[in-house]
N, C-alpha and C. Protein backbone atom coordinates (compact mmCIF):
# COMPACT_ATOMS: atom_id res chain seq x y z
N UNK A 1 42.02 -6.98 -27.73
CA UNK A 1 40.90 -6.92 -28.63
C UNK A 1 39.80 -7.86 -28.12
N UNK A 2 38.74 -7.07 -28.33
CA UNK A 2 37.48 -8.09 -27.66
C UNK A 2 36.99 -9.36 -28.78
N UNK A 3 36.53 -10.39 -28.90
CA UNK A 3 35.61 -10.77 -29.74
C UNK A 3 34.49 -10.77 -29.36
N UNK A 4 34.06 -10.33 -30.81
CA UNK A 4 32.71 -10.38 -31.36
C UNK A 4 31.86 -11.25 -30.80
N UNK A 5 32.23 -12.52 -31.13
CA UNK A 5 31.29 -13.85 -31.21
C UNK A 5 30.98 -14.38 -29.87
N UNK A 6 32.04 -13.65 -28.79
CA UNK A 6 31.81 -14.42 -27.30
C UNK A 6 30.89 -14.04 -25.98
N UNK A 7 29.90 -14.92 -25.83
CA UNK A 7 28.63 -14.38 -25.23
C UNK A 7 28.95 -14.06 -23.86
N UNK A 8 28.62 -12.86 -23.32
CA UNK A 8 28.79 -12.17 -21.93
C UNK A 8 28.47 -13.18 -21.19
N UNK A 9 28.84 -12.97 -19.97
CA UNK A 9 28.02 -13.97 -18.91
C UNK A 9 26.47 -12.99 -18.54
N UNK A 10 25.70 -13.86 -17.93
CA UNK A 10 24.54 -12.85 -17.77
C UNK A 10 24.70 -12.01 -16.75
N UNK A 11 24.17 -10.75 -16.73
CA UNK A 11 24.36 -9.82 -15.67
C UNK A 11 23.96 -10.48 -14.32
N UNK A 12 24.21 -9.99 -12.99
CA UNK A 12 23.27 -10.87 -12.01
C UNK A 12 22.54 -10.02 -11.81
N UNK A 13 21.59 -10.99 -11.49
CA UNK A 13 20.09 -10.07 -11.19
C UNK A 13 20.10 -9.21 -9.92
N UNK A 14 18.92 -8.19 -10.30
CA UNK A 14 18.65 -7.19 -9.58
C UNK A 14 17.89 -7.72 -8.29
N UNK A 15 18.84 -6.84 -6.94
CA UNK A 15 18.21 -6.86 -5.80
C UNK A 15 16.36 -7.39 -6.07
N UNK A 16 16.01 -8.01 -4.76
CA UNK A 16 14.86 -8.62 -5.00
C UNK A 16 13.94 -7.70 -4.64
N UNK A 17 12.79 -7.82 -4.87
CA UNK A 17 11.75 -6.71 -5.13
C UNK A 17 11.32 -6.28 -3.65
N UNK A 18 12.37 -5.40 -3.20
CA UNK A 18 11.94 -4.50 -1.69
C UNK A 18 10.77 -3.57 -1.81
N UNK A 19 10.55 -2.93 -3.18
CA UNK A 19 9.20 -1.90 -3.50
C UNK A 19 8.19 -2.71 -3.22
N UNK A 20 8.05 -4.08 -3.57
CA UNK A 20 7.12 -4.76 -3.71
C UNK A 20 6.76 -5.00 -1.88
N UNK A 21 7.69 -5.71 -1.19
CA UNK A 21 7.53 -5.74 0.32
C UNK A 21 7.04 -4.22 0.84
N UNK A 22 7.68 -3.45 0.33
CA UNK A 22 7.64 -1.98 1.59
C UNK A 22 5.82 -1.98 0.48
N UNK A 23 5.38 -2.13 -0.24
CA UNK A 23 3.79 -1.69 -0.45
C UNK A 23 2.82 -2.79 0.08
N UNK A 24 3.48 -3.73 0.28
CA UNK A 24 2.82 -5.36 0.57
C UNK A 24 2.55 -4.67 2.53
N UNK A 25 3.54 -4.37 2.78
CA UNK A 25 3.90 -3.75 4.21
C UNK A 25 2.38 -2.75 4.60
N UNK A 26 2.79 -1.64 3.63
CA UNK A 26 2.14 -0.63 3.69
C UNK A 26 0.43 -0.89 3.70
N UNK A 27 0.02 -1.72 2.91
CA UNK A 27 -1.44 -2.10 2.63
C UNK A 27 -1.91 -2.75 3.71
N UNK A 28 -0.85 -3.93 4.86
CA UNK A 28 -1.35 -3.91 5.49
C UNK A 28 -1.86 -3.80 6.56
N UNK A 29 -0.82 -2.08 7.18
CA UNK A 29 -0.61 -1.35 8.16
C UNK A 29 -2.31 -0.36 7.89
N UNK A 30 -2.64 -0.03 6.26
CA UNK A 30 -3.28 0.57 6.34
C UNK A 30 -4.96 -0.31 6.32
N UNK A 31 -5.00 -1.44 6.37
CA UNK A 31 -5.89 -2.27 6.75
C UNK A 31 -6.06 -2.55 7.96
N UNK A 32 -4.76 -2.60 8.98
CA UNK A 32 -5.08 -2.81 9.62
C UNK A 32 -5.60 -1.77 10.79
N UNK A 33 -5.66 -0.72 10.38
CA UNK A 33 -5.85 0.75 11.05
C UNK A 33 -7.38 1.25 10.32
N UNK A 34 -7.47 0.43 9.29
CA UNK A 34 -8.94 1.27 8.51
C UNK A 34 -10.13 0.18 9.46
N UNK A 35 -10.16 -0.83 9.08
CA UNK A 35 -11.03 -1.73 9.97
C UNK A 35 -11.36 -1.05 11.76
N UNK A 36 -10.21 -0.56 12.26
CA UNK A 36 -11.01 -0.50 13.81
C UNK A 36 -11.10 1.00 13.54
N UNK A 37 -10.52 2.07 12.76
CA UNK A 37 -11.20 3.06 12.11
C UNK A 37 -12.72 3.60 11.55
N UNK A 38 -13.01 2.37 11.35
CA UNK A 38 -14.31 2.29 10.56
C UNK A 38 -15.27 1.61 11.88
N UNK A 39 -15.24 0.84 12.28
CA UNK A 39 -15.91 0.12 13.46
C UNK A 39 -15.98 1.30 14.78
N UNK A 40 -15.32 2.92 15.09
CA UNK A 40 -15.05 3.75 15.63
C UNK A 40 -15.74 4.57 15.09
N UNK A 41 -16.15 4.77 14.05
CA UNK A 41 -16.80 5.87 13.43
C UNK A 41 -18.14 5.08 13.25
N UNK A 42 -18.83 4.09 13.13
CA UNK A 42 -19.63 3.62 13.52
C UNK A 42 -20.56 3.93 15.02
N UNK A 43 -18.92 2.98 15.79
CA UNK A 43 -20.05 3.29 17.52
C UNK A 43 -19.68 4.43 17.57
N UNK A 44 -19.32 5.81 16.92
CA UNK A 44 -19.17 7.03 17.99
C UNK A 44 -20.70 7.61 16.97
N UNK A 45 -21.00 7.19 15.46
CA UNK A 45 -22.32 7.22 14.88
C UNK A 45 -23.75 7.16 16.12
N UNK A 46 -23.70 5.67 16.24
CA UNK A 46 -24.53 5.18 17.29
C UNK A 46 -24.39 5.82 18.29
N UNK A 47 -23.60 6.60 18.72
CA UNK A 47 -23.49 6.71 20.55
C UNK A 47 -23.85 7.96 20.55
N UNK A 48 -23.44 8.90 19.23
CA UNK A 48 -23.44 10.34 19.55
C UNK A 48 -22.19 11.16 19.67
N UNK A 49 -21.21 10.69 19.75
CA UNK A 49 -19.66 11.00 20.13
C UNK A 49 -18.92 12.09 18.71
N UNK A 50 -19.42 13.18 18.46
CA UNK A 50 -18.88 13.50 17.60
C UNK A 50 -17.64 14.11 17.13
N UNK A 51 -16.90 14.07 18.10
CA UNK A 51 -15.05 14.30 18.23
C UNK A 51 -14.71 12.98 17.85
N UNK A 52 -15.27 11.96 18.23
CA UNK A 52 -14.48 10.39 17.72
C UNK A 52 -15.09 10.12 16.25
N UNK A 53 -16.39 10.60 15.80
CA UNK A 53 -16.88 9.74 14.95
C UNK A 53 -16.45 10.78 13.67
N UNK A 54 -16.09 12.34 14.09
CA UNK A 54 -15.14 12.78 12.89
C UNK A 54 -13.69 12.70 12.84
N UNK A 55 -13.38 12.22 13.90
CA UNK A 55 -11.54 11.48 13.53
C UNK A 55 -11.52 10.69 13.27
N UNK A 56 -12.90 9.47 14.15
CA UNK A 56 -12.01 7.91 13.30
C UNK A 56 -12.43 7.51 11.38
N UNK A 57 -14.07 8.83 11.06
CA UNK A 57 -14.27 9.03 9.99
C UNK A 57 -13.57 9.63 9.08
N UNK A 58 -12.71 10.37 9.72
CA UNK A 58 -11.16 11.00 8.70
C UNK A 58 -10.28 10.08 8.72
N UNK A 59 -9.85 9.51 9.40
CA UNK A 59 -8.81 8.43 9.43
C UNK A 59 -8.91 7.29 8.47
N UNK A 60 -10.29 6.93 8.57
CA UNK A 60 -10.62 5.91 7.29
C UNK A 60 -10.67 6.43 6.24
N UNK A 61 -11.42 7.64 5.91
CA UNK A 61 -11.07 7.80 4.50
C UNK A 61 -9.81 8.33 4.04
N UNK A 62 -8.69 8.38 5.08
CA UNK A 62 -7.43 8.90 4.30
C UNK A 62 -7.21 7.21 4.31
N UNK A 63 -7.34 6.28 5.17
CA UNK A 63 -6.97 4.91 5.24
C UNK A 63 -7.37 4.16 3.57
N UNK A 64 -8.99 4.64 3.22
CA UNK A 64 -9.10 4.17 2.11
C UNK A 64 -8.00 4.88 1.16
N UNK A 65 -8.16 6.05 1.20
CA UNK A 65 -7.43 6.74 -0.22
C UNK A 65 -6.19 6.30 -0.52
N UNK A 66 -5.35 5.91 0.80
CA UNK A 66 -4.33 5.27 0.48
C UNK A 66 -4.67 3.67 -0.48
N UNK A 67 -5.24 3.01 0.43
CA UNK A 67 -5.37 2.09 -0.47
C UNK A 67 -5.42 1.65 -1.54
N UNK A 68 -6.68 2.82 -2.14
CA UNK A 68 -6.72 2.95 -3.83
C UNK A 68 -5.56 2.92 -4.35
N UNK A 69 -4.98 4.31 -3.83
CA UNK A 69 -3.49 5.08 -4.57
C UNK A 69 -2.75 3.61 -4.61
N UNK A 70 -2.41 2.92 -3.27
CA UNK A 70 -1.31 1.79 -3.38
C UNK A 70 -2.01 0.63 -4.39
N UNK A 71 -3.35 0.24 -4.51
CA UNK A 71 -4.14 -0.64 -5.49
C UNK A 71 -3.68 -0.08 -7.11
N UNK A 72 -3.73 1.43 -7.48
CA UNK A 72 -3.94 1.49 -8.79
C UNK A 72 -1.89 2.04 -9.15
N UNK A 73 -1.31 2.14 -8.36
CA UNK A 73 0.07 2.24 -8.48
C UNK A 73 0.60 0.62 -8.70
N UNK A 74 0.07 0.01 -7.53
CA UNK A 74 0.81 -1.45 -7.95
C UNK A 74 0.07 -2.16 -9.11
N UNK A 75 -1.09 -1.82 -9.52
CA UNK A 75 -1.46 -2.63 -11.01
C UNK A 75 -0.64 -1.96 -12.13
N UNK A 76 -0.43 -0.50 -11.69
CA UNK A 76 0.53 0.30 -12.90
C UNK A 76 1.73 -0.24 -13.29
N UNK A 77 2.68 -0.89 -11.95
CA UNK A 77 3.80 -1.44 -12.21
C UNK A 77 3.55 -3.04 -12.33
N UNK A 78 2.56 -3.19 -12.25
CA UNK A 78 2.44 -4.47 -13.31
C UNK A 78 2.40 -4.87 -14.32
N UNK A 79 1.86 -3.80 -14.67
CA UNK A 79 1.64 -3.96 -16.31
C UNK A 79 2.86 -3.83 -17.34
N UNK A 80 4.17 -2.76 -16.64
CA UNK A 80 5.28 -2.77 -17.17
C UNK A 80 6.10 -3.90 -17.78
C-alpha cells in the first residue's frame, strides 16, 4: 500500500535544451551566409553581373526568411 502523505522525490530534469542550441546553431549559419550574400548581390549590382546578383539576391532573401521564421518561432516558445 502506498501512502498518501509521502512526497515523491522530484522527477529529474529534462535533457538540456538541444532545440535551443540546434536554432542558436542555425541563426548563425544563416548570418553567416546572408552577410557575404548580401555584399554579392551588391558588387554583382555595381558591376553588372546578373547571374551572381540574382543568386546571391535569392540566397539572402531565403537567408532573411529564415531568420524571421527562426526570430518569431523562438519568441513563440518563449512565451510558453
Amino acid at each position: 500500500m502506498t501512502d498518501p502523505y509521502r512526497l515523491a522525490p522530484a522527477p529529474a530534469p529534462a535533457r538540456p535544451a538541444e532545440p535551443a542550441v540546434r536554432h542558436r546553431l542555425l541563426r548563425v549559419v544563416l548570418w553567416v551566409t546572408l552577410v557575404p550574400a548580401t555584399a554579392i548581390n551588391v558588387a554583382g549590382s555595381v558591376t553588372g553581373h546578373s547571374v551572381f546578383t540574382f543568386a546571391a539576391g535569392a540566397l539572402a532573401t531565403c537567408c532573411a526568411a529564415g531568420l524571421v521564421v527562426s526570430h518569431v518561432t523562438g519568441r513563440a516558445g518563449r512565451k510558453r
